[in-house]
N, C-alpha and C. Protein backbone atom coordinates (compact mmCIF):
# COMPACT_ATOMS: atom_id res chain seq x y z
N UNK A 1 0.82 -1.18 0.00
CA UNK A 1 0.00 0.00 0.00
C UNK A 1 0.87 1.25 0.00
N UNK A 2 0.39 1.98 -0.83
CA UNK A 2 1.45 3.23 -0.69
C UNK A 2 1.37 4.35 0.63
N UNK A 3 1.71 4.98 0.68
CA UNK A 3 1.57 5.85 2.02
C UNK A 3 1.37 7.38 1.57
N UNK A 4 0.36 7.80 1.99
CA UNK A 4 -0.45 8.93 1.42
C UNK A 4 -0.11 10.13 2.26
N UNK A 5 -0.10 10.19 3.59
CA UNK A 5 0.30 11.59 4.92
C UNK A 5 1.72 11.92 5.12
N UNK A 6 2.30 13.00 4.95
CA UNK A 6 3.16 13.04 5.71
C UNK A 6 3.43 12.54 7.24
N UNK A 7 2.23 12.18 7.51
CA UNK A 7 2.68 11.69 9.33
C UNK A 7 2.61 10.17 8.75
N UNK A 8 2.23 9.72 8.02
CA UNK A 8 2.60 8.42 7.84
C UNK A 8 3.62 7.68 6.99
N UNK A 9 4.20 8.65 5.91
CA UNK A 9 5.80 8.73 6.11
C UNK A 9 6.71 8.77 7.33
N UNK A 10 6.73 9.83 8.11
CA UNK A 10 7.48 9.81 9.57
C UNK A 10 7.21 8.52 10.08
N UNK A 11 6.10 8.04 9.89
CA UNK A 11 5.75 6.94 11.04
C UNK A 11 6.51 5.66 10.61
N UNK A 12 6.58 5.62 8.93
CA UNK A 12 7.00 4.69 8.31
C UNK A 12 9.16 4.46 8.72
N UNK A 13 9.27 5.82 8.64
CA UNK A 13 10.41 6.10 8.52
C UNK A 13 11.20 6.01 9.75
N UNK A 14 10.73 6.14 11.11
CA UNK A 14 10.55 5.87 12.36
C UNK A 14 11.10 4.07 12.23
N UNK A 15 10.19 3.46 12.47
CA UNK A 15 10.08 2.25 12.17
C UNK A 15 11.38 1.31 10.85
N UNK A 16 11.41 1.79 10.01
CA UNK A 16 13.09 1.81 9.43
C UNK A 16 14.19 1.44 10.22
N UNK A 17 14.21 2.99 10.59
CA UNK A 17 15.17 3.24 11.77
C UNK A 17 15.27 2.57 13.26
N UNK A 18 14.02 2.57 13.67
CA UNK A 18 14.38 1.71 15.00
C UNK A 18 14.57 0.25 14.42
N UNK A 19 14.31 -0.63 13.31
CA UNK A 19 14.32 -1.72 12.84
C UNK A 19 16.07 -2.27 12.35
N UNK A 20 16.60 -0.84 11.87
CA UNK A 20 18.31 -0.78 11.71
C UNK A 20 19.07 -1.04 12.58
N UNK A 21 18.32 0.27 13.83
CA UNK A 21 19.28 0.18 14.98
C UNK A 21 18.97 -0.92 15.80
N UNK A 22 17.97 -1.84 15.99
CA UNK A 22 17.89 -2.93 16.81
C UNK A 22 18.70 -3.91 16.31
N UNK A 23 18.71 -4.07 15.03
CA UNK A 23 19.35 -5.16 14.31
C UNK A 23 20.74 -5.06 14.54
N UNK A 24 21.20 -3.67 14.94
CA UNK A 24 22.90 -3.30 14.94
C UNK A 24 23.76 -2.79 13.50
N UNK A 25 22.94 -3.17 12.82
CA UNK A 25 24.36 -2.12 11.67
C UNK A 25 23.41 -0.71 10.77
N UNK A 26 22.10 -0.69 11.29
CA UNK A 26 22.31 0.97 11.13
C UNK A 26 21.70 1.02 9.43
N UNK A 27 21.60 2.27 8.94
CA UNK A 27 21.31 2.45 7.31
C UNK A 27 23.20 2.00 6.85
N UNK A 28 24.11 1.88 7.44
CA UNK A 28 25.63 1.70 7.43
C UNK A 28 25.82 1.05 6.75
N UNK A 29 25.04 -0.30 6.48
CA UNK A 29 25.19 -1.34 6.33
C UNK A 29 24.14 -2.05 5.29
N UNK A 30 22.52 -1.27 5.54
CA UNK A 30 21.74 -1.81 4.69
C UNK A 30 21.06 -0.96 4.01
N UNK A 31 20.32 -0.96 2.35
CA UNK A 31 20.47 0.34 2.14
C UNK A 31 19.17 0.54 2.67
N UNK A 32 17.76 1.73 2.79
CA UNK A 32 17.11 2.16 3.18
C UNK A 32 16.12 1.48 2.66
N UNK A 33 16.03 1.09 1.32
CA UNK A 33 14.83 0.41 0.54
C UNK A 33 14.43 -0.69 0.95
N UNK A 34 15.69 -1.48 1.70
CA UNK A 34 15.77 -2.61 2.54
C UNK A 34 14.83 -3.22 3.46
N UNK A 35 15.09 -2.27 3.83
CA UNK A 35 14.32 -1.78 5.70
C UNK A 35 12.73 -2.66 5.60
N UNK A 36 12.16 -3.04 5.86
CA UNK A 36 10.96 -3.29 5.99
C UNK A 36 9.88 -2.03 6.47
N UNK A 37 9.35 -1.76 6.53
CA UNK A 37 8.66 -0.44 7.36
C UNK A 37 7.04 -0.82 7.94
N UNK A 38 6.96 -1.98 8.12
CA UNK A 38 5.27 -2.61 9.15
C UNK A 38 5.44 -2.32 10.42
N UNK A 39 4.49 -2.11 10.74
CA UNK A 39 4.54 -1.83 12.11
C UNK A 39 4.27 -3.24 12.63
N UNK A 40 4.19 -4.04 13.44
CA UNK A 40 4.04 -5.15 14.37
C UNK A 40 5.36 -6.62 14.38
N UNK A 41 4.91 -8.04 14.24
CA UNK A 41 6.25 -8.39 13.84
C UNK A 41 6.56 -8.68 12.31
N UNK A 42 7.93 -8.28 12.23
CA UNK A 42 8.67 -8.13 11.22
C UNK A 42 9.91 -9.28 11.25
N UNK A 43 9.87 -9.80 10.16
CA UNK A 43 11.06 -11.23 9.94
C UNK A 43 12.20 -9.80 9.10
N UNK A 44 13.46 -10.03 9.63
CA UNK A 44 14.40 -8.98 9.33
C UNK A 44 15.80 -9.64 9.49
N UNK A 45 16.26 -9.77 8.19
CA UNK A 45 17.67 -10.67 8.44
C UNK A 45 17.44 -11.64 9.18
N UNK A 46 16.37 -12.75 8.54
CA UNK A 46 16.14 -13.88 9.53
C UNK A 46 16.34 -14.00 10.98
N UNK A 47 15.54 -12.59 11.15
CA UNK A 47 15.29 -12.56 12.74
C UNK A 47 13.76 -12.51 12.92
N UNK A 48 13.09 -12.52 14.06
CA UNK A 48 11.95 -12.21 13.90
C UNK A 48 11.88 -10.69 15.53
N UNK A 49 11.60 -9.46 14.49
CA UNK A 49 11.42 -7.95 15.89
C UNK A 49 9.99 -8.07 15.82
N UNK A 50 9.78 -7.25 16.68
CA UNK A 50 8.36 -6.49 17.00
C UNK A 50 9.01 -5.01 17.00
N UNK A 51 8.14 -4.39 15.66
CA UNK A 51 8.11 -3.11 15.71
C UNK A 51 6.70 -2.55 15.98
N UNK A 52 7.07 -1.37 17.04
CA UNK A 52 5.70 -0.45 16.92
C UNK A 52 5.79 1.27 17.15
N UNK A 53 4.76 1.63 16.72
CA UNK A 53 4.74 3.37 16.51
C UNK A 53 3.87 3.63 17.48
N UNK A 54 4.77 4.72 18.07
CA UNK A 54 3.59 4.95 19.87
C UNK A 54 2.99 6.48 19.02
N UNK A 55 1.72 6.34 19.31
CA UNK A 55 0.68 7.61 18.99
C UNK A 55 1.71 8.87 19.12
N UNK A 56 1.37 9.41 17.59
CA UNK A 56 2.26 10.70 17.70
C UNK A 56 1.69 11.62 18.40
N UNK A 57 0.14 12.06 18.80
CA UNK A 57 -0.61 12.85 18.86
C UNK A 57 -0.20 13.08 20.40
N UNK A 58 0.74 12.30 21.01
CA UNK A 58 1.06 12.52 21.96
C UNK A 58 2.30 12.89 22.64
N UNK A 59 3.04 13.29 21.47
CA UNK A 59 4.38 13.97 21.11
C UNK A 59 4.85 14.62 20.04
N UNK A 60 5.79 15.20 20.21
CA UNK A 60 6.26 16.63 18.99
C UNK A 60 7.25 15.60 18.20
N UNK A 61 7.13 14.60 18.00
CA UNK A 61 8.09 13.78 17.42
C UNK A 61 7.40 12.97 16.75
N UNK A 62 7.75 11.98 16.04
CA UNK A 62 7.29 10.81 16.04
C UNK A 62 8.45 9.55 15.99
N UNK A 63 7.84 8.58 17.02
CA UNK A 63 8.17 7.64 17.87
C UNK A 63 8.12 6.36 17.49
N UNK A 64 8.92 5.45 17.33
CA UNK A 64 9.01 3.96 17.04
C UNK A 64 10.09 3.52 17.80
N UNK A 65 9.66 1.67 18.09
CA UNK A 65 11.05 0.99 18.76
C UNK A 65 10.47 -0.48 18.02
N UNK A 66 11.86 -0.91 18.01
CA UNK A 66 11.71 -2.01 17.61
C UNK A 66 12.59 -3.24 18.55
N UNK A 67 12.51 -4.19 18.61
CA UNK A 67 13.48 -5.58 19.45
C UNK A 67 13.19 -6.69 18.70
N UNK A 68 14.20 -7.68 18.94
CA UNK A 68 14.23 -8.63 18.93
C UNK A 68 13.03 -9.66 19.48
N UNK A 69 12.32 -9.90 18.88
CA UNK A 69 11.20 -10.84 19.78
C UNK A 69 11.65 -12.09 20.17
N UNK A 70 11.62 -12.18 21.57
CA UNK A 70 11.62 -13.27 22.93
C UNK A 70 11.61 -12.65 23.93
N UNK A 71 10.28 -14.04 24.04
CA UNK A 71 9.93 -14.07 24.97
C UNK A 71 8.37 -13.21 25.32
N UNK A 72 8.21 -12.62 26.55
CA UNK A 72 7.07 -11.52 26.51
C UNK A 72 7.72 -10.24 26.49
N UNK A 73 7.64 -9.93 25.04
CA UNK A 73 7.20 -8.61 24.51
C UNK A 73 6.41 -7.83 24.71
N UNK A 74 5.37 -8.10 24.70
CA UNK A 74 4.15 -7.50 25.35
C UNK A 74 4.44 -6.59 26.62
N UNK A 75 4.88 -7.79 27.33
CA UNK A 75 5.62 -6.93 28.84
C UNK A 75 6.29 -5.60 28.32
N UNK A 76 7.19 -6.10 27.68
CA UNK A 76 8.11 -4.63 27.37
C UNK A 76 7.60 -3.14 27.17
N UNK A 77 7.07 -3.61 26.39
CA UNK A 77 6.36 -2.57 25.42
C UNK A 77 5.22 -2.31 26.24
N UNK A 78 4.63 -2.69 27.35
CA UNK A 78 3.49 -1.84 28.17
C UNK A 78 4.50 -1.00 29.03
N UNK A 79 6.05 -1.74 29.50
CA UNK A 79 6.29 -0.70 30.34
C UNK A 79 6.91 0.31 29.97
N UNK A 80 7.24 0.28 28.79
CA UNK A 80 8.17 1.32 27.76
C UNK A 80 6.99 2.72 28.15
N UNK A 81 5.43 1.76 27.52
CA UNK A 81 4.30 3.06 27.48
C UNK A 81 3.86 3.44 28.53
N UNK A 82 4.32 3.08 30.13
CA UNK A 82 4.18 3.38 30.98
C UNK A 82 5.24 4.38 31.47
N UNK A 83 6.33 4.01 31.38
CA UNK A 83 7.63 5.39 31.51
C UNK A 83 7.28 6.24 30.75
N UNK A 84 7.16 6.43 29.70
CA UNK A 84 6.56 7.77 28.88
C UNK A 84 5.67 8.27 29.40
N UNK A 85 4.39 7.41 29.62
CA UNK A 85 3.28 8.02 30.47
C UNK A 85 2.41 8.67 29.08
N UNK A 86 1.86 7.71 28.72
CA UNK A 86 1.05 8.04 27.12
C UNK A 86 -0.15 7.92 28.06
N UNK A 87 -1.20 8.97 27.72
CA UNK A 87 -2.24 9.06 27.91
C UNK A 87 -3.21 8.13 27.98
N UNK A 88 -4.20 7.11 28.74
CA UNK A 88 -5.21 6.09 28.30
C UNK A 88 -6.07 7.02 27.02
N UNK A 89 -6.21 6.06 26.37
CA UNK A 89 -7.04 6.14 25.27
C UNK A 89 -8.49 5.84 25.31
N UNK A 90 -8.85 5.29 25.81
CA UNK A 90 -10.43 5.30 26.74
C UNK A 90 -10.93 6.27 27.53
């Protein structure tokens, strides 16, 4: 699907990048077209991450992380959104 918003470029582009730097060698190493850019899990150099994009609407940035998946992830990533302190959405 192509990507139509500028905030969903950033978001895409976000996600790239945290997907490089988890992996360890960076755009350095792979070129950009490479990159996968989904948000959830992603098979990446026969690895398998979990990438995700935390609501921009709740920062002057926009925000992605990605890891290595094992184990509970889930865990992680609630307490990641708990140190930030992202707003409930309900």
């Amino acid at each position: 699907s192509r990507l139509r918003k500028g905030s969903e470029i950033l978001d895409a582009w976000t996600r790239k990048e945290a997907l490089a730097k988890a992996e360890g060698s960076g755009f350095a190493l792979t070129p950009i077209k490479e990159i996968p850019s989904e948000e959830g899990e992603v098979l990446y150099l026969s690895k398998t991450y979990v990438v995700k994009t935390l609501p921009s609407r709740f920062f002057k940035a926009h925000v992605s992380l990605a890891y290595e998946k094992i184990g509970a992830e889930e865990l992680l990533v609630n307490r990641i959104e708990e140190r930030i302190e992202i707003p409930s959405l309900s």
